[in-house]
Protein backbone atom coordinates (compact mmCIF):
# COMPACT_ATOMS: atom_id res chain seq x y z
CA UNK A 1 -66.36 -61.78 -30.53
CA UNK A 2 -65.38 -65.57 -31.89
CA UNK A 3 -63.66 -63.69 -34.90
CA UNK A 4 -61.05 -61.47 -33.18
CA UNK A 5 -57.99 -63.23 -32.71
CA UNK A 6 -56.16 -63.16 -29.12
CA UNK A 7 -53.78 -59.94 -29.24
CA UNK A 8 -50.98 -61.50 -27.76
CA UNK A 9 -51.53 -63.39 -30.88
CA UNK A 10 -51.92 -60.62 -33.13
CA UNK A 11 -48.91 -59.32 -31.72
CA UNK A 12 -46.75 -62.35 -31.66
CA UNK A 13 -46.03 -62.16 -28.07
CA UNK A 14 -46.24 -64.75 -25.44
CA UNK A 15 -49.23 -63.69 -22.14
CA UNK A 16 -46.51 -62.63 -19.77
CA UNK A 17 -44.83 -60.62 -21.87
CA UNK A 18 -43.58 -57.03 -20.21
CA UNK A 19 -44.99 -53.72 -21.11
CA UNK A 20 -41.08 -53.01 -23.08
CA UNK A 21 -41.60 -56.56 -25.41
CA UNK A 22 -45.46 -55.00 -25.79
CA UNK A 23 -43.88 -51.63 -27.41
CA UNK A 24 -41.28 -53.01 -29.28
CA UNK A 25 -43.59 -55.93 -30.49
CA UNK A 26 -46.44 -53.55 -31.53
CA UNK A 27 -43.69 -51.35 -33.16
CA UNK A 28 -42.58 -53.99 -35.49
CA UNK A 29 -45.98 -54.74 -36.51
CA UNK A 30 -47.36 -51.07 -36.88
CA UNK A 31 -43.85 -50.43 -39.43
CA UNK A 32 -44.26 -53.26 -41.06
CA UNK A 33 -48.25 -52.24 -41.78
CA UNK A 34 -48.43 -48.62 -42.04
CA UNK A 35 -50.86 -47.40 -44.81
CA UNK A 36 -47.87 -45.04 -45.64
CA UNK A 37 -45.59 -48.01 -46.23
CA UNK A 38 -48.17 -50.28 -48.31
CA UNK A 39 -50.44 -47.31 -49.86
CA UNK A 40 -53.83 -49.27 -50.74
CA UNK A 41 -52.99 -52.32 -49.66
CA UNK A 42 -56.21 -53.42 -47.74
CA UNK A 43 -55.09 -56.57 -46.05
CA UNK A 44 -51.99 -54.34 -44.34
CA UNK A 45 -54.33 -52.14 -43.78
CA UNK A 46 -56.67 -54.55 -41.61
CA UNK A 47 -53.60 -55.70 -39.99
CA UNK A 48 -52.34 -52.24 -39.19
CA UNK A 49 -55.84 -51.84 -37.39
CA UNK A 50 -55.89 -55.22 -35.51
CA UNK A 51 -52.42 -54.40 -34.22
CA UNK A 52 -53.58 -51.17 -33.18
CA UNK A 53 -56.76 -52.41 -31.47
CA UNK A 54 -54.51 -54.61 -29.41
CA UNK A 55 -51.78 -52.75 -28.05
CA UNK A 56 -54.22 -49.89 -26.99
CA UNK A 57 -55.52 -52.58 -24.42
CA UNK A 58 -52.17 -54.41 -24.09
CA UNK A 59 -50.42 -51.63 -23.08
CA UNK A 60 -53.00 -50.23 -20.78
CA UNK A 61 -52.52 -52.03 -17.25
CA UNK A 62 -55.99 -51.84 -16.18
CA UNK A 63 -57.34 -53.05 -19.61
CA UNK A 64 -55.05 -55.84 -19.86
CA UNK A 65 -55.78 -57.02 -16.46
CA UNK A 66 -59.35 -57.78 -17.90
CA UNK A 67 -58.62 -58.58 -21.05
CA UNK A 68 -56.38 -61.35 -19.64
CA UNK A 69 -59.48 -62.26 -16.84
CA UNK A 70 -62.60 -61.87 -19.49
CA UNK A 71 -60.52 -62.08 -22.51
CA UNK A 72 -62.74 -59.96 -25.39
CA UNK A 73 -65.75 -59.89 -23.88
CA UNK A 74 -64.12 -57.55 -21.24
CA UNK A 75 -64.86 -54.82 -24.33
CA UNK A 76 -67.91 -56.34 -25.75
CA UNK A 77 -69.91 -53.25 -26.21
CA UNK A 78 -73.20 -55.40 -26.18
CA UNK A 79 -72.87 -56.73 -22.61
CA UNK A 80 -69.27 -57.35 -22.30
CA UNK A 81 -67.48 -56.61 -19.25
CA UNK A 82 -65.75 -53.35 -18.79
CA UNK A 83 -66.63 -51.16 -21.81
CA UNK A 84 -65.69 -50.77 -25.65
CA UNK A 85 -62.32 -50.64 -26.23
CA UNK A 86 -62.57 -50.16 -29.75
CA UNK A 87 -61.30 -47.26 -31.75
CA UNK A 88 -63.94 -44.79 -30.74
CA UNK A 89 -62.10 -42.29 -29.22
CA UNK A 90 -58.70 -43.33 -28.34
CA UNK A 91 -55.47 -41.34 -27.56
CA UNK A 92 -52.83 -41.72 -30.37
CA UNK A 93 -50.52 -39.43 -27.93
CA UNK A 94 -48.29 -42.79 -27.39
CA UNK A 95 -48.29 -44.31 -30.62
CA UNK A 96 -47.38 -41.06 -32.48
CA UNK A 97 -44.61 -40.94 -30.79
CA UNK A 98 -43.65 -44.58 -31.67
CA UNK A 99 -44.57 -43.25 -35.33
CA UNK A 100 -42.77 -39.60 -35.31
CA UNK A 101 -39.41 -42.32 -34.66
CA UNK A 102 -39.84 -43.62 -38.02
CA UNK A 103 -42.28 -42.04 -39.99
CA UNK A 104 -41.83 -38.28 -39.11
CA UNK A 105 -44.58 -37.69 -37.01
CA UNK A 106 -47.24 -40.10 -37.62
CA UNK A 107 -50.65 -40.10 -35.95
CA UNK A 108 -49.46 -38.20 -33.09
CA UNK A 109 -47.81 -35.37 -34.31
CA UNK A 110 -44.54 -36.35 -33.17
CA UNK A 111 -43.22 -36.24 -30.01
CA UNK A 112 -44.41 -33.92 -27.43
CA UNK A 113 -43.72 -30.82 -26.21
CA UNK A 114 -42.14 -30.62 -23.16
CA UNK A 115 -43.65 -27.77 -20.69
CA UNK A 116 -41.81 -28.46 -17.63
CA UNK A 117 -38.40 -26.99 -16.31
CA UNK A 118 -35.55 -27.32 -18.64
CA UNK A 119 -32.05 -27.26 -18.27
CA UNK A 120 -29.53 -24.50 -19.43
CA UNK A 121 -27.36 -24.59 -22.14
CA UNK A 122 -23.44 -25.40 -21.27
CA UNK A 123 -20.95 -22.27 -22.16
CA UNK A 124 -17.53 -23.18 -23.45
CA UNK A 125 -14.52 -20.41 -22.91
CA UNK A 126 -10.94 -21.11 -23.59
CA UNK A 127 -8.24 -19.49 -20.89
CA UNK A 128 -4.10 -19.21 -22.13
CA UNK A 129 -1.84 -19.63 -19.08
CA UNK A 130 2.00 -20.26 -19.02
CA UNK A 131 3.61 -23.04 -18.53
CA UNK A 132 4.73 -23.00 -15.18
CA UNK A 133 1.08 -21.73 -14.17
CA UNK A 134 0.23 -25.46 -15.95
CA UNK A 135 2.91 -26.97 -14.03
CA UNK A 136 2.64 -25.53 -10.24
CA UNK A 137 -1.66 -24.78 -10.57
CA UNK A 138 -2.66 -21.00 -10.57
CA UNK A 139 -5.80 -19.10 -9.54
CA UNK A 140 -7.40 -16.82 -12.79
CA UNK A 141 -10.17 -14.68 -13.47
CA UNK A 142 -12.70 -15.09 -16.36
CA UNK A 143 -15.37 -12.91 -17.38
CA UNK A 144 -18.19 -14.37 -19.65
CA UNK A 145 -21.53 -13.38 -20.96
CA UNK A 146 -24.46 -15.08 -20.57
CA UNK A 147 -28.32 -14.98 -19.43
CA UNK A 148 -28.92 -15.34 -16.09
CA UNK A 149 -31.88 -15.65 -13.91
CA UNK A 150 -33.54 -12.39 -13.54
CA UNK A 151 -33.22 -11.06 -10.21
CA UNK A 152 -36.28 -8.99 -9.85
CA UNK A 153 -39.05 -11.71 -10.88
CA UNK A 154 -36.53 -14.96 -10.12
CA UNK A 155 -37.35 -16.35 -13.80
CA UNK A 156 -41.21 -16.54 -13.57
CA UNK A 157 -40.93 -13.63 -16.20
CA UNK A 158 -44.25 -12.77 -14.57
CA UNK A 159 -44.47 -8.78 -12.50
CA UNK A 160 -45.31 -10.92 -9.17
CA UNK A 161 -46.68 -14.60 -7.94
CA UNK A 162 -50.24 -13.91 -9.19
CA UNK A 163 -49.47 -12.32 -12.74
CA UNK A 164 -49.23 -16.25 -13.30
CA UNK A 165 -52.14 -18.49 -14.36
CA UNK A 166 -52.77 -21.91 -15.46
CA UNK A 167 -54.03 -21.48 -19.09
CA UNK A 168 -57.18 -21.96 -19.68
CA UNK A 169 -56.93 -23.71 -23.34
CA UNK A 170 -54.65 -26.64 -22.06
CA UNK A 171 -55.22 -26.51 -18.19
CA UNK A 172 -51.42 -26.44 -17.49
CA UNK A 173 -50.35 -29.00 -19.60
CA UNK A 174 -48.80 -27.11 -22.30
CA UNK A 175 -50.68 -30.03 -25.30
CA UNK A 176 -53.76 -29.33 -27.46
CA UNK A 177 -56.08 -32.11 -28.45
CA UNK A 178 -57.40 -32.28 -31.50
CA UNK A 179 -59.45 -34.84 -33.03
CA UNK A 180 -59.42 -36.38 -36.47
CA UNK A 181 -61.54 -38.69 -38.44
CA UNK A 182 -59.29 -41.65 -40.59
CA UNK A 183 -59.87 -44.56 -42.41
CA UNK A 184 -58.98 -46.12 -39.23
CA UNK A 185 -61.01 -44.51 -36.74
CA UNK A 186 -61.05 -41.29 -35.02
CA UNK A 187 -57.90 -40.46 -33.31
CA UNK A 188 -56.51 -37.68 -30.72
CA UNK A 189 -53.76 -35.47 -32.41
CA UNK A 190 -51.36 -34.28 -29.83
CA UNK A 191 -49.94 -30.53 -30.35
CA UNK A 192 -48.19 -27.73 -28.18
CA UNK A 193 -50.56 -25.35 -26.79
CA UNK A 194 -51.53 -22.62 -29.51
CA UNK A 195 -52.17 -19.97 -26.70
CA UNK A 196 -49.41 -20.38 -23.93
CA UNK A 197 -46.52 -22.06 -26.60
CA UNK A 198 -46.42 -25.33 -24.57
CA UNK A 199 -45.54 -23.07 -21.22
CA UNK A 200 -48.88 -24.10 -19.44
CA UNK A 201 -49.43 -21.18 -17.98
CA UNK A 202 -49.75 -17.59 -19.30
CA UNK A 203 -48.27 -14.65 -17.94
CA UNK A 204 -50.95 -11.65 -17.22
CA UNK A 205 -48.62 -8.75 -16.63
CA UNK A 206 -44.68 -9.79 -17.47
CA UNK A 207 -41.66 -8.23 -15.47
CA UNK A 208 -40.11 -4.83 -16.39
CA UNK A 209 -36.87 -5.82 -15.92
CA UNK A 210 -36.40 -8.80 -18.06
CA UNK A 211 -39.88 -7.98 -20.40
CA UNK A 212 -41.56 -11.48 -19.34
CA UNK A 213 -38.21 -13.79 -20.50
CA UNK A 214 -37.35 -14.76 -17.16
CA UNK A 215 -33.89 -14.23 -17.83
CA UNK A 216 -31.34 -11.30 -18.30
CA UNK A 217 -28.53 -10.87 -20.73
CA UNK A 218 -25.13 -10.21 -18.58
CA UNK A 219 -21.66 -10.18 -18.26
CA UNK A 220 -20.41 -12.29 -15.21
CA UNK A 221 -16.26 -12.48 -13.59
CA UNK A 222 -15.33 -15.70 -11.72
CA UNK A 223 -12.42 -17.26 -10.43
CA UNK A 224 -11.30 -20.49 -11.67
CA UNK A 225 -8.66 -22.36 -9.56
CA UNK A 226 -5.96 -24.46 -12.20
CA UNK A 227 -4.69 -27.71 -10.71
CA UNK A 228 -1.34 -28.19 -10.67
CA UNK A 229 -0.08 -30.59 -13.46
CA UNK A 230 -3.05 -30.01 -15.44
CA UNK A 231 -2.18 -30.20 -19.51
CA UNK A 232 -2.69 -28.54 -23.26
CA UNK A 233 -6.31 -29.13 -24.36
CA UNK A 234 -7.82 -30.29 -20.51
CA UNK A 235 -11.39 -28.97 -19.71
CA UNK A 236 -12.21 -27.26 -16.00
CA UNK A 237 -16.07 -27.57 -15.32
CA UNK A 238 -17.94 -25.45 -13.05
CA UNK A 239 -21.20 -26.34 -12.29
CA UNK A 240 -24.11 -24.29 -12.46
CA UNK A 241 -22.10 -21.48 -14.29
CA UNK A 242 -23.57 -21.96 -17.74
CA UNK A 243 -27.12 -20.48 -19.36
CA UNK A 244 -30.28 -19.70 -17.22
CA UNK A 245 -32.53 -22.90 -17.31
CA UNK A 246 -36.30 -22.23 -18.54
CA UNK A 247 -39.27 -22.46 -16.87
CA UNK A 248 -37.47 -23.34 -13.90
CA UNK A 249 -34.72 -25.71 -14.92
CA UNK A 250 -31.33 -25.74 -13.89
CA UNK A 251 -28.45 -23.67 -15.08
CA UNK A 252 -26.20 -25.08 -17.77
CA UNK A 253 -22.37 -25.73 -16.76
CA UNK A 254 -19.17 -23.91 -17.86
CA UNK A 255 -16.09 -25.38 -19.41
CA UNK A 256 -12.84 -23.68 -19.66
CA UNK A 257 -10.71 -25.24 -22.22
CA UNK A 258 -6.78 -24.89 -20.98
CA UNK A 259 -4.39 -23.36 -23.28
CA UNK A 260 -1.05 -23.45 -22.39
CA UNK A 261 1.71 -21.37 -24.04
CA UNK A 262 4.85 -22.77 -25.05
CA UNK A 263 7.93 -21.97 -22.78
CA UNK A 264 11.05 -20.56 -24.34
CA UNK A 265 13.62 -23.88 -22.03
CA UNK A 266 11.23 -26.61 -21.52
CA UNK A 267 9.22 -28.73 -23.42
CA UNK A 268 6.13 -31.24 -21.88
CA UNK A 269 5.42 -34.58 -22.90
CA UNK A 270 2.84 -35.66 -20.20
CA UNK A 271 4.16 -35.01 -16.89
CA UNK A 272 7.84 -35.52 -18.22
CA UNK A 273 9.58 -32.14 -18.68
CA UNK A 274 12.27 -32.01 -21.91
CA UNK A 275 15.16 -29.72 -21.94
CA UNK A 276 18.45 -29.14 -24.25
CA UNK A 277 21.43 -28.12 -22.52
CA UNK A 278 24.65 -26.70 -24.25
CA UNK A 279 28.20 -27.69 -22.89
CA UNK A 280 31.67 -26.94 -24.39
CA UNK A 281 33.71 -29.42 -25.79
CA UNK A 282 36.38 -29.59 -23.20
CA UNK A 283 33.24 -30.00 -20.54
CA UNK A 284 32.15 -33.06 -23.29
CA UNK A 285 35.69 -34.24 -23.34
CA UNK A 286 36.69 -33.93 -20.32
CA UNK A 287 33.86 -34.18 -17.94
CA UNK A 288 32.51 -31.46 -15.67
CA UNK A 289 29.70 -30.08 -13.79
CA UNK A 290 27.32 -27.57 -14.91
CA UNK A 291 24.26 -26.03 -14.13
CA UNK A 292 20.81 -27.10 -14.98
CA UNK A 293 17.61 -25.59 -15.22
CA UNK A 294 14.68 -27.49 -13.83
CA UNK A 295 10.77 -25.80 -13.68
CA UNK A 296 11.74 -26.41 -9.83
CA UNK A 297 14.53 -24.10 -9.45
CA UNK A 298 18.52 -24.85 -10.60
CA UNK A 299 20.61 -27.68 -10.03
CA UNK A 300 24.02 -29.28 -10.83
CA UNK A 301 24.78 -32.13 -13.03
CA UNK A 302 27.77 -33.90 -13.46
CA UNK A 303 28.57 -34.56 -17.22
CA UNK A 304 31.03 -37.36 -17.34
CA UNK A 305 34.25 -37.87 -19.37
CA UNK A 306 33.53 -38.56 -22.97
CA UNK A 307 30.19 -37.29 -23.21
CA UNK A 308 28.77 -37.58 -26.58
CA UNK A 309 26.48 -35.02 -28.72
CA UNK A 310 22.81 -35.96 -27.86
CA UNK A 311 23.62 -38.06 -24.70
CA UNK A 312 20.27 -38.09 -22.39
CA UNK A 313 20.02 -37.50 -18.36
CA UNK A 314 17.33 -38.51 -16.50
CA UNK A 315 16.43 -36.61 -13.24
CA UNK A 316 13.95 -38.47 -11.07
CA UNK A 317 11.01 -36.23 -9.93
CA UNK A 318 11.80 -32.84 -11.16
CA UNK A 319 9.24 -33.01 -13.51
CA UNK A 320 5.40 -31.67 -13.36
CA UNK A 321 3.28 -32.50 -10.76
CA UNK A 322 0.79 -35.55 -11.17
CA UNK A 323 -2.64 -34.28 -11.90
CA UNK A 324 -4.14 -36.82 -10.56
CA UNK A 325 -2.11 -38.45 -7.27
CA UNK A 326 1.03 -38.14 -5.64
CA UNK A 327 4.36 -37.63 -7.17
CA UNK A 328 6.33 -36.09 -10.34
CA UNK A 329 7.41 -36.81 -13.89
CA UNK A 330 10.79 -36.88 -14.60
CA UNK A 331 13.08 -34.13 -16.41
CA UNK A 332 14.82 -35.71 -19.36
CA UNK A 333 18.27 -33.67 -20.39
CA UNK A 334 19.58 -33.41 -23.89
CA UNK A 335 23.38 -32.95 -24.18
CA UNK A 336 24.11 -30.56 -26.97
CA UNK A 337 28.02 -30.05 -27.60
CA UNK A 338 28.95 -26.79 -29.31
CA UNK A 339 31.94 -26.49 -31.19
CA UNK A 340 33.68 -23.44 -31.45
CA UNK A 341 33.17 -21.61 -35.35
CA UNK A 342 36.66 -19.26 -34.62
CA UNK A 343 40.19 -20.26 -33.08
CA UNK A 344 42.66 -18.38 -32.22
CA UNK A 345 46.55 -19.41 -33.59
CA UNK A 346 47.52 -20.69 -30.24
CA UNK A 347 44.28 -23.03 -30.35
CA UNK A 348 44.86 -24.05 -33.69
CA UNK A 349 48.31 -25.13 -33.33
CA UNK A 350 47.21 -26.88 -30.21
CA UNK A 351 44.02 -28.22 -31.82
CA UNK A 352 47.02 -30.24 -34.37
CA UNK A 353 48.73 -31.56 -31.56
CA UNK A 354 45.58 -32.87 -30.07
CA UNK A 355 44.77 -34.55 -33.80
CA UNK A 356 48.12 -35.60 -33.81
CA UNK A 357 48.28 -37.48 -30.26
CA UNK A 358 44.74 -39.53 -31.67
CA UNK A 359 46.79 -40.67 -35.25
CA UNK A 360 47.57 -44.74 -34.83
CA UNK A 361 51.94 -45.37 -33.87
CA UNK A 362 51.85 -42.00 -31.52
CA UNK A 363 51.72 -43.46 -28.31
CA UNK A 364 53.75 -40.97 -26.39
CA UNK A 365 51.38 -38.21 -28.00
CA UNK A 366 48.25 -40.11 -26.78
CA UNK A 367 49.77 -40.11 -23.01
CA UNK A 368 49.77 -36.45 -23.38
CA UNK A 369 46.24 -36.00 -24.29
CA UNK A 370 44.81 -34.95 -21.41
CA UNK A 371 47.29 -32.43 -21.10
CA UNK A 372 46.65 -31.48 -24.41
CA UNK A 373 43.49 -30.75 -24.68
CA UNK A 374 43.40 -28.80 -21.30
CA UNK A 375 45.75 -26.70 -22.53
CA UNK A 376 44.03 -25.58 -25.90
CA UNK A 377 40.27 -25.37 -23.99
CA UNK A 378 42.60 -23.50 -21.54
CA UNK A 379 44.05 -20.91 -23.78
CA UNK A 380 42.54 -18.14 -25.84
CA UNK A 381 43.26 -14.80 -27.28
């Protein structure tokens, strides 16, 4: 045993290394060595199979413990210690997964199958509400189709409790063996059970309602409850309300993508609420009150004298509820001052005096401007 060198050595790791620097250590050599990645090359090829040797007892707790007591003569098959080590007859289940990561399945067949319960796929379903439904929260209905747990067998797939048995071929454990002779030794080939499909057990008379699937297409209504404030594009998740899980595995989850439809007054930035109010020109000119809408019900403003065309309000609060904590957004008004397309001869004339009064050296016109203007807004045909 004077010729092996010490596998921490071989594996350039210090003696208290952890069982994660083992792996990764032993990963960089075996990628760095693999026959596939240096084809003929027999040096790489005795390296590949020192590494090899000396992670399958590194990375083994009770080997290690005497390897690191007895060193190599733990394995010394001629009156060592604790047994050959060696490459007799070693599971590659480990290591092929290491190699399936970057060599497509390596000595192990890649990874392995995976016979226990497994979780449901998620369902995604999109739901249009208005926009005060967004604004003020709303309870809906939604119907969607999906596979469900079959009542009648509760997803054993199986007619009744003792239809099920452990199968015989991999003893419940859903892997085949299978062993091969290499260059390198023999090694165990991992693979998903040929006769139960990686299940583990086998089913001896399936259910007559869902034909031995465990699960049943069908078409399910639930009520979904929309928070207040919530906006365009926001997900609702309800647990458990997705796909059947298999072999025992939990449901999937359901998310219900919010759509909300644009609203013919407001407009939503947020939880700020935008809307475009139109006033008269004497009401710009002049100043006045007028009524506004808000998503919480009317109100009035007062426009002041000398409002201007685009001129923004801000009312505190009477905006959309916070999704997410207490209090509102604010509604933000846009002034829009229409100006009338026909006059009426009175208006007109009046309309000149009111240009008039604003010409530069007609200072008793400007006094009467007020009294202009009312006058024309005041009269029509």
């Amino acid at each position: 045993m004077a010729d092996k060198r010490d596998y921490y050595e071989v594996l350039g790791i210090s003696k208290g290394a952890s069982a994660d620097e083992i792996k990764k250590a032993y990963r960089k050599m075996a990628k760095k060595y693999h026959p596939d990645v240096n084809p003929g090359d027999k040096e790489a090829e005795a390296k590949f199979k020192e590494a090899n040797e000396a992670y399958e007892v590194l990375s083994d707790p009770q080997k290690k413990q005497k390897y690191d007591t007895y060193g190599h003569q733990a394995f010394d098959p001629n009156g060592g210690f604790g047994g050959g080590a060696g490459f007799g007859d070693f599971d590659f289940g480990d290591i092929g997964d290491i190699f399936g990561s970057f060599f497509g399945g390596g000595f192990g067949g890649g990874r392995r199958p995976k016979n226990g319960p497994q979780r449901g796929q998620d369902i995604e379903k999109s739901l249009d509400i208005t926009f005060m439904e967004a604004a003020f929260g709303v309870e809906k209905q939604i119907t969607v189709h999906k596979y469900e747990k079959c009542d009648k067998c509760g997803g054993t797939g199986a007619k009744s409790k003792s239809d099920v048995e452990t199968c015989p071929v991999c003893g419940g454990t859903g892997q085949e063996k299978v062993v091969q002779k290499t260059v390198l030794g023999q090694f165990v080939n991992v693979k998903t059970c040929s006769h139960c499909g990686g299940k583990g057990s086998i089913i001896k008379s399936p259910c007559p309602t869902c034909q031995g699937r465990g699960v049943n297409r069908k078409s399910k209504t639930l009520k979904v409850t929309i928070p207040a404030g919530i906006d365009n594009g926001q997900q609702i998740s309800l647990s458990g309300e997705g796909e059947a899980g298999l072999n025992g595995g939990p449901s999937g989850n359901l998310y219900i993508r919010i759509n909300i439809m644009p609203d013919k007054i407001f407009k939503r930035i947020g939880s700020d609420v935008y809307v475009d109010v139109p006033i008269s020109y004497p009401e710009a000119a002049l100043g006045a009150k007028v009524v506004i809408p808000t998503i919480h019900g009317k109100i009035e403003l007062t426009i002041p004298e000398g409002t201007q065309n685009g001129d923004k309000f801000v009312l505190k609060g009477k905006g959309i509820p916070y999704l997410r904590g207490v209090g509102k957004g604010n509604q933000y008004v846009t002034i829009h001052v229409e100006i009338p397309k026909k006059l009426s001869s009175k208006q007109k004339e009046l309309l000149k005096q009111f240009q008039e009064a604003m010409e530069p050296g007609n200072h008793d016109k400007k006094k009467r401007f007020g009294d202009a203007i009312r006058e024309f807004f005041g009269q029509g045909e």
